[in-house]
C-alpha atoms as a PDB file:
ATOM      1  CA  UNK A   1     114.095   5.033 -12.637  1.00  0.00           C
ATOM      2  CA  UNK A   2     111.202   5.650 -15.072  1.00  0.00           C
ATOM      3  CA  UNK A   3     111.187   9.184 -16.437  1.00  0.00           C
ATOM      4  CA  UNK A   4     109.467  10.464 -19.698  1.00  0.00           C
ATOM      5  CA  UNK A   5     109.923  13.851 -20.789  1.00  0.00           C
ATOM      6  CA  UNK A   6     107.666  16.243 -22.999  1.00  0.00           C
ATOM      7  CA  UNK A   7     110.453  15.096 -26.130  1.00  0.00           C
ATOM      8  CA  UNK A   8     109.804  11.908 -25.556  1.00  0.00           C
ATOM      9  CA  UNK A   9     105.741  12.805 -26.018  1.00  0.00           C
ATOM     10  CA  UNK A  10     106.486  14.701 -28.508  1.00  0.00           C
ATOM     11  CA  UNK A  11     108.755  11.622 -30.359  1.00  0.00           C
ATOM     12  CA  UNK A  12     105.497   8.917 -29.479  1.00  0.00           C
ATOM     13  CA  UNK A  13     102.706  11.234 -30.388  1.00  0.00           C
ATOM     14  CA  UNK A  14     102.531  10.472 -33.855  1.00  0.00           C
ATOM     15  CA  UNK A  15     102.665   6.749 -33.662  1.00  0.00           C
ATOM     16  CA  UNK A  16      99.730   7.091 -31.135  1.00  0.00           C
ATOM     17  CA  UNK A  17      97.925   9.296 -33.306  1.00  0.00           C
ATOM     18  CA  UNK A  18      97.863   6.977 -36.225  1.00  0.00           C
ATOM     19  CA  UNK A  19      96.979   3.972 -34.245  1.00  0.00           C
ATOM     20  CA  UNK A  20      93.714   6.317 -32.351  1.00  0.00           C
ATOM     21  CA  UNK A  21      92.894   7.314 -36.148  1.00  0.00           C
ATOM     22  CA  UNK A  22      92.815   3.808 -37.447  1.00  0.00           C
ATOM     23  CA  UNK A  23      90.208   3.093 -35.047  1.00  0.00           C
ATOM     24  CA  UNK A  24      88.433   6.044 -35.481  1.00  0.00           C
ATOM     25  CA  UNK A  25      89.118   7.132 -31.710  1.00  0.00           C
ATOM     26  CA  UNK A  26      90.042  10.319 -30.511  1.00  0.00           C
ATOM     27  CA  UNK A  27      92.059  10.961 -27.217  1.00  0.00           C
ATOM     28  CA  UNK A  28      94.424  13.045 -25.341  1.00  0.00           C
ATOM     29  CA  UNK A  29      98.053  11.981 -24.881  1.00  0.00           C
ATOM     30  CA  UNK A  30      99.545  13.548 -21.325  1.00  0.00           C
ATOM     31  CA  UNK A  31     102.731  12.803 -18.960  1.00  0.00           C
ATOM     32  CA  UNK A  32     101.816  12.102 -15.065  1.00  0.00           C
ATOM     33  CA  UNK A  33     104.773  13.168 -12.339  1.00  0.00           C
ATOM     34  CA  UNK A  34     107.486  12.817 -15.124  1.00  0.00           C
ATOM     35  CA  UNK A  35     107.189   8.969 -15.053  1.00  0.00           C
ATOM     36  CA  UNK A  36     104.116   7.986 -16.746  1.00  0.00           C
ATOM     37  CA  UNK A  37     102.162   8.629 -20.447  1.00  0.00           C
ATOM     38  CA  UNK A  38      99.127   8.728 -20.315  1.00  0.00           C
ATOM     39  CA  UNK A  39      96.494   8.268 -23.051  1.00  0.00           C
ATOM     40  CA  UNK A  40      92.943   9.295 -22.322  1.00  0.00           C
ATOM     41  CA  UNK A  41      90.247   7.937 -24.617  1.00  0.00           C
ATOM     42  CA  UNK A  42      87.174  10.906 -24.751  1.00  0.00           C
ATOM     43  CA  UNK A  43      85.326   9.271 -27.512  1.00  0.00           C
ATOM     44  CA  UNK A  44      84.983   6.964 -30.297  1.00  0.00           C
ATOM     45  CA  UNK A  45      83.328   3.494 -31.686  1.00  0.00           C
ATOM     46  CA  UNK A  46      84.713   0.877 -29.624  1.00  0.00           C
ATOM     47  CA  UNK A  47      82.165  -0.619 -26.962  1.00  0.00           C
ATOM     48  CA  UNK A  48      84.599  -1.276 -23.770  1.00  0.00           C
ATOM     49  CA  UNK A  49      82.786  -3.542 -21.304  1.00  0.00           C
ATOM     50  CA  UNK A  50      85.004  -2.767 -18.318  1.00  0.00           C
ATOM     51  CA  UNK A  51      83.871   0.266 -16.542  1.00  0.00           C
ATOM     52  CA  UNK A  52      83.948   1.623 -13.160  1.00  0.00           C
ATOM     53  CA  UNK A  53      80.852   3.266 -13.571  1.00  0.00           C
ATOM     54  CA  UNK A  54      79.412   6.194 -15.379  1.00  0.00           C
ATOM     55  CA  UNK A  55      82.116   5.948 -18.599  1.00  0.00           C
ATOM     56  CA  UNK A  56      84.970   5.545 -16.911  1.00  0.00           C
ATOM     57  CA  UNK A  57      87.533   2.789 -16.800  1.00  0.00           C
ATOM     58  CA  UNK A  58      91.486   2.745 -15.826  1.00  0.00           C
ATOM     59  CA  UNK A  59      92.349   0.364 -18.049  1.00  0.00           C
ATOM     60  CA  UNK A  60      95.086  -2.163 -16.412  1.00  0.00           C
ATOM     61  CA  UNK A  61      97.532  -2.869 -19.279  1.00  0.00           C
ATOM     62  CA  UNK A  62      99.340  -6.076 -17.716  1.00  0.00           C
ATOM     63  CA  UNK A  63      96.233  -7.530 -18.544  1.00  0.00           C
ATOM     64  CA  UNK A  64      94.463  -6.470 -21.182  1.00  0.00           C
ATOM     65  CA  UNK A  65      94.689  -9.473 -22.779  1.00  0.00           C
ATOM     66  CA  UNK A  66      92.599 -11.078 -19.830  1.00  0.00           C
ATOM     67  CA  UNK A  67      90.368  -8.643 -19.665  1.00  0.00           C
ATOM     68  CA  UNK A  68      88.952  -7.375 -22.937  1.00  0.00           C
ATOM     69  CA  UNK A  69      88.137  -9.204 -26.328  1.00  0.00           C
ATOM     70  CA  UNK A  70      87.857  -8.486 -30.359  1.00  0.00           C
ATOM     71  CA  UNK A  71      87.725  -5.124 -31.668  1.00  0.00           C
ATOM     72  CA  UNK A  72      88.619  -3.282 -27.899  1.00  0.00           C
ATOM     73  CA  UNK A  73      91.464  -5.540 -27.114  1.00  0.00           C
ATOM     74  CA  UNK A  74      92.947  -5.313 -30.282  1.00  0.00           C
ATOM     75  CA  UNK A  75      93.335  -1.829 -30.513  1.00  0.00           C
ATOM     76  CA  UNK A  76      94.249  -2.033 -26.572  1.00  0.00           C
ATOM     77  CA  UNK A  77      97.008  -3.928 -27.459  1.00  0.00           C
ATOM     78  CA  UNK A  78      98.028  -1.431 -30.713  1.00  0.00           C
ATOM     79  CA  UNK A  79      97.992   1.762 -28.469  1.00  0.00           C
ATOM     80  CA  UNK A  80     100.037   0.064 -25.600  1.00  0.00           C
ATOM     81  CA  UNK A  81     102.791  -0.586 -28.379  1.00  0.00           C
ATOM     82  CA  UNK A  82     102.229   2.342 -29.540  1.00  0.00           C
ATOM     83  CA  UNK A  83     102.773   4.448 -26.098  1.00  0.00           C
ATOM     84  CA  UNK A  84     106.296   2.267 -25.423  1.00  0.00           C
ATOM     85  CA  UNK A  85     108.140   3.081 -28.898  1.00  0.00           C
ATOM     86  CA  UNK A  86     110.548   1.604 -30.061  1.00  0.00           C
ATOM     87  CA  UNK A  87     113.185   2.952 -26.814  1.00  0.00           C
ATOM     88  CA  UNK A  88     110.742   0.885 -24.385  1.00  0.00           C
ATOM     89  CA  UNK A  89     112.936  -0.830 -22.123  1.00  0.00           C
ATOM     90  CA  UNK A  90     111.682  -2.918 -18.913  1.00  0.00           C
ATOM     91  CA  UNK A  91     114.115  -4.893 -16.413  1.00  0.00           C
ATOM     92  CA  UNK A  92     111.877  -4.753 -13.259  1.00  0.00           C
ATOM     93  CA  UNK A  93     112.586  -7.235 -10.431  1.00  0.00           C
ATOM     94  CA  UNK A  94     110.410  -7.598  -8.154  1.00  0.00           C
ATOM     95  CA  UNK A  95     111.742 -10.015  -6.234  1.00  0.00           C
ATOM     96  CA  UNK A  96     114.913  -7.768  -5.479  1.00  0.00           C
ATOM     97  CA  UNK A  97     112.277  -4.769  -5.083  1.00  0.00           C
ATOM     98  CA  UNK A  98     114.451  -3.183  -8.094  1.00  0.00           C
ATOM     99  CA  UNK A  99     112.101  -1.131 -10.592  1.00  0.00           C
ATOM    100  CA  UNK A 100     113.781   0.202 -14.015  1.00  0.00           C
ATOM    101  CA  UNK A 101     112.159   1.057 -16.798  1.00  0.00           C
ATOM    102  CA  UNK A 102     112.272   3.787 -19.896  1.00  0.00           C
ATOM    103  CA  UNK A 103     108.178   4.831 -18.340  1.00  0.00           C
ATOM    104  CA  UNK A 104     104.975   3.608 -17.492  1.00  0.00           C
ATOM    105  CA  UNK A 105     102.001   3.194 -19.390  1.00  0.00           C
ATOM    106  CA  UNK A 106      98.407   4.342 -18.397  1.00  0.00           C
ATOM    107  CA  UNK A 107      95.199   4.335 -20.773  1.00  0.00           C
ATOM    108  CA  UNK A 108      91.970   5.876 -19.413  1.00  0.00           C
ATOM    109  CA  UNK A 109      88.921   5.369 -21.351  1.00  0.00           C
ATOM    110  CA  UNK A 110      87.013   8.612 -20.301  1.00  0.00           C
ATOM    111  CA  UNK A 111      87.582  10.606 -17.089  1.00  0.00           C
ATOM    112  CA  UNK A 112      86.156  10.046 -13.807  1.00  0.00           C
ATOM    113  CA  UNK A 113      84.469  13.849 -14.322  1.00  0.00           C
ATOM    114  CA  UNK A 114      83.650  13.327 -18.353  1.00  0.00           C
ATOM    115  CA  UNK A 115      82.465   9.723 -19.297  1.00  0.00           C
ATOM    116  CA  UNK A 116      83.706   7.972 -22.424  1.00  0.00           C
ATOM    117  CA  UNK A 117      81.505   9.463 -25.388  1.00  0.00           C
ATOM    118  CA  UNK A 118      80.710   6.453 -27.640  1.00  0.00           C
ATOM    119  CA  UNK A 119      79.943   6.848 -31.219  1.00  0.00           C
ATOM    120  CA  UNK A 120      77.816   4.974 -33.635  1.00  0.00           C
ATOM    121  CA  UNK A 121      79.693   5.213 -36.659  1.00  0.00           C
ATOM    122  CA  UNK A 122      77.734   2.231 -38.503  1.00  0.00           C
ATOM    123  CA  UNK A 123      74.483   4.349 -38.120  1.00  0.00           C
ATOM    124  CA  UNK A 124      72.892   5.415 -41.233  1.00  0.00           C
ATOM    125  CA  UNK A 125      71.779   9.103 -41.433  1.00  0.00           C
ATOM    126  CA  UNK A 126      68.642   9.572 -42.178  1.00  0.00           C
ATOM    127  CA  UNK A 127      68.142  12.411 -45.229  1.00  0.00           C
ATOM    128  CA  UNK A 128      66.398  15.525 -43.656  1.00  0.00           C
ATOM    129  CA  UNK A 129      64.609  17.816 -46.203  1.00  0.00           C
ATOM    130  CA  UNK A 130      65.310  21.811 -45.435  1.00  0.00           C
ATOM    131  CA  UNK A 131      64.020  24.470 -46.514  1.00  0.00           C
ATOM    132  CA  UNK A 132      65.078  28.063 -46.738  1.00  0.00           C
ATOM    133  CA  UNK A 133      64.980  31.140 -44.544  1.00  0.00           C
ATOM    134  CA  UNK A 134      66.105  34.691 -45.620  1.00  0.00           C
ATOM    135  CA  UNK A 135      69.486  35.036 -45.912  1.00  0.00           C
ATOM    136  CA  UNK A 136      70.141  31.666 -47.529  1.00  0.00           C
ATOM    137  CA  UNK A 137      69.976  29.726 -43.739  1.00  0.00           C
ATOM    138  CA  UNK A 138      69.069  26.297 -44.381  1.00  0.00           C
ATOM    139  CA  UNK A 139      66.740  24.494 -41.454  1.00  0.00           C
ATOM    140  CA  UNK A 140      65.087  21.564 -40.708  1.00  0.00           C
ATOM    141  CA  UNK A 141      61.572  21.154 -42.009  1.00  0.00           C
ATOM    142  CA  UNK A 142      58.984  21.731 -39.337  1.00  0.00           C
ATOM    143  CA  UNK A 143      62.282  23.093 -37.294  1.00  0.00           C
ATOM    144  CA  UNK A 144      61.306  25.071 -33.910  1.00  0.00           C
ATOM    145  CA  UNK A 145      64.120  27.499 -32.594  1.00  0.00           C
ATOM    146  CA  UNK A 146      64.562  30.749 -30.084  1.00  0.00           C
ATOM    147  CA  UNK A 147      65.613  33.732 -31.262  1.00  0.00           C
ATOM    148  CA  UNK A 148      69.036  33.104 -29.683  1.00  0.00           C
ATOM    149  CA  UNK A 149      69.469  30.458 -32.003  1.00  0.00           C
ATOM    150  CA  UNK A 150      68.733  32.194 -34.776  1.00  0.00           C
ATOM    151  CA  UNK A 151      70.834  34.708 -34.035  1.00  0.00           C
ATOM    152  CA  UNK A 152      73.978  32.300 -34.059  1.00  0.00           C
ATOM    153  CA  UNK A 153      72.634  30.519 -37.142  1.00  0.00           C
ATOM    154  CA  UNK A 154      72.778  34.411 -38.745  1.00  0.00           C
ATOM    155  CA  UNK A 155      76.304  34.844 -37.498  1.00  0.00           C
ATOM    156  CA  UNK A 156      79.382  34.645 -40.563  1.00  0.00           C
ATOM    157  CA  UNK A 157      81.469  31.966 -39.982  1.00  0.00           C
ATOM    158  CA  UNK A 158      84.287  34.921 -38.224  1.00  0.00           C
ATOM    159  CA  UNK A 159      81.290  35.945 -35.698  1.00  0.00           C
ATOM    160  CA  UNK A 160      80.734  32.108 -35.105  1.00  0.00           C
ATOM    161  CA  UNK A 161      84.468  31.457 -34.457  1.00  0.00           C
ATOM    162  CA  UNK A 162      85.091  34.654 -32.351  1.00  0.00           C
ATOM    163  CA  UNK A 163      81.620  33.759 -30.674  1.00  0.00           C
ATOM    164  CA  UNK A 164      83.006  30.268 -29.593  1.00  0.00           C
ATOM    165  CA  UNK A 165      86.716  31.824 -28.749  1.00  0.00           C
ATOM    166  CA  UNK A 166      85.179  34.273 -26.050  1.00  0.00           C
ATOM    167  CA  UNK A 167      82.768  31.505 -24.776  1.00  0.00           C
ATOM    168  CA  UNK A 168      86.066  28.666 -24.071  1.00  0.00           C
ATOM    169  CA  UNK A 169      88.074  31.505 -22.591  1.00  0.00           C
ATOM    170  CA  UNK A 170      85.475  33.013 -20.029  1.00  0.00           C
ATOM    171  CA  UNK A 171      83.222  30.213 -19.492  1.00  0.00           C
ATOM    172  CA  UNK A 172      84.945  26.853 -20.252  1.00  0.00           C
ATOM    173  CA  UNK A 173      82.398  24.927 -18.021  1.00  0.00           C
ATOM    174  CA  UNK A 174      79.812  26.588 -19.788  1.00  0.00           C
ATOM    175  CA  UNK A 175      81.606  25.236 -23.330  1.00  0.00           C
ATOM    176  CA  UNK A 176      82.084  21.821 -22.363  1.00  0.00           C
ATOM    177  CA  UNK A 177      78.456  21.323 -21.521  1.00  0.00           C
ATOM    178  CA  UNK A 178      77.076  22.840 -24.384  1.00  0.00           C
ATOM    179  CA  UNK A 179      79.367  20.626 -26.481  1.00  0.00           C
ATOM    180  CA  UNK A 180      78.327  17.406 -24.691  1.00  0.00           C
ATOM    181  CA  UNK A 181      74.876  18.140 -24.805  1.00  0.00           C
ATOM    182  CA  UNK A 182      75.062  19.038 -28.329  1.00  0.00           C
ATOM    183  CA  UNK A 183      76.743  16.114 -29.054  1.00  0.00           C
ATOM    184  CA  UNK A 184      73.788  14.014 -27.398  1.00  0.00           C
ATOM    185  CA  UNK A 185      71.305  16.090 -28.957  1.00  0.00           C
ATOM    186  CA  UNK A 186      72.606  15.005 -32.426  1.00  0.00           C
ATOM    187  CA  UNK A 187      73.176  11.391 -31.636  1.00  0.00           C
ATOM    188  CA  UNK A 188      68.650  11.839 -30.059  1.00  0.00           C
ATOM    189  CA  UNK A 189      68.036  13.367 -33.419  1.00  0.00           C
ATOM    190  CA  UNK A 190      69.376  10.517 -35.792  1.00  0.00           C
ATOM    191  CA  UNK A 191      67.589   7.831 -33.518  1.00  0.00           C
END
């Protein structure tokens, strides 16, 4: 019977780590009804092509090789090594309906309610000229803001971090979508 416990998370994490660093990925490493690890991809460089729509993809590791090709397949293939360890074990039998293994293996690239986020890392940035404000706040030439923004650009970095720390804990939605549509906003603004 498959079972994987938070130790045995805990013992894979780093090996799944490094190989979601080497690509330049980043991800969230989970256990589903004690059986199955799960790694879900929430952004990063790699271009997958399979999707079910809006960003989403369950990716079906008996045949990656099949399905995907160059840079996504190889680093498919690395993670899925990566999530078995070295204490993998498989002796499944179908045909005797007899299933025993060490755990199962899932990789989702996004989630079905937050799409995949992908990066262009090759991108160059363009230079942008600033100029200053009182205080020493540094802003885009020809930059248009509210006062609200101002206000947080005033803030010390402690006011900034407690700021963000009261926003996550009483309106999480409310953080998530700011960061997602800040994170388009900068990816509009280097175009």
């Amino acid at each position: 019977m498959a079972y994987v416990s938070q130790e045995n998370k805990a013992e894979l994490a780093p090996a799944i780590k490094k190989v979601l660093n080497k690509y330049g990925m980043k991800g969230s490493i989970s256990i589903r009804h004690h059986s199955t690890l799960v790694v879900t991809l929430q952004s990063g460089a790699i271009q997958f092509e399979h999707s079910h729509g809006d960003g989403y993809t369950q990716v079906n590791v008996y045949h990656i090789e099949s399905h995907y090709e160059g840079h996504a397949k190889a680093f498919l293939l690395e993670l899925l090594a990566a999530m078995k360890g070295p204490s993998y074990f498989n002796n499944d039998d179908a045909m005797t309906d007899y299933f025993h293994r060490s755990h199962y293996t899932d990789i989702n690239i996004g989630k079905w309610n937050k799409p995949y986020f992908l990066q262009d890392l090759h991108k160059p940035k363009k230079a942008k000229v600033a100029k200053k404000m009182s205080k020493g706040i540094k802003v885009p030439a020809k930059a248009t803001f509210t006062p609200a923004v101002e206000d947080i650009a005033r803030m010390t970095n402690n006011q900034r971090d407690k700021f963000v720390d009261d926003m996550v804990r009483s309106y999480p939605n409310l953080a998530d979508e700011l960061l997602t549509k800040i994170g388009f906003g900068l990816m509009d603004a280097e175009a």
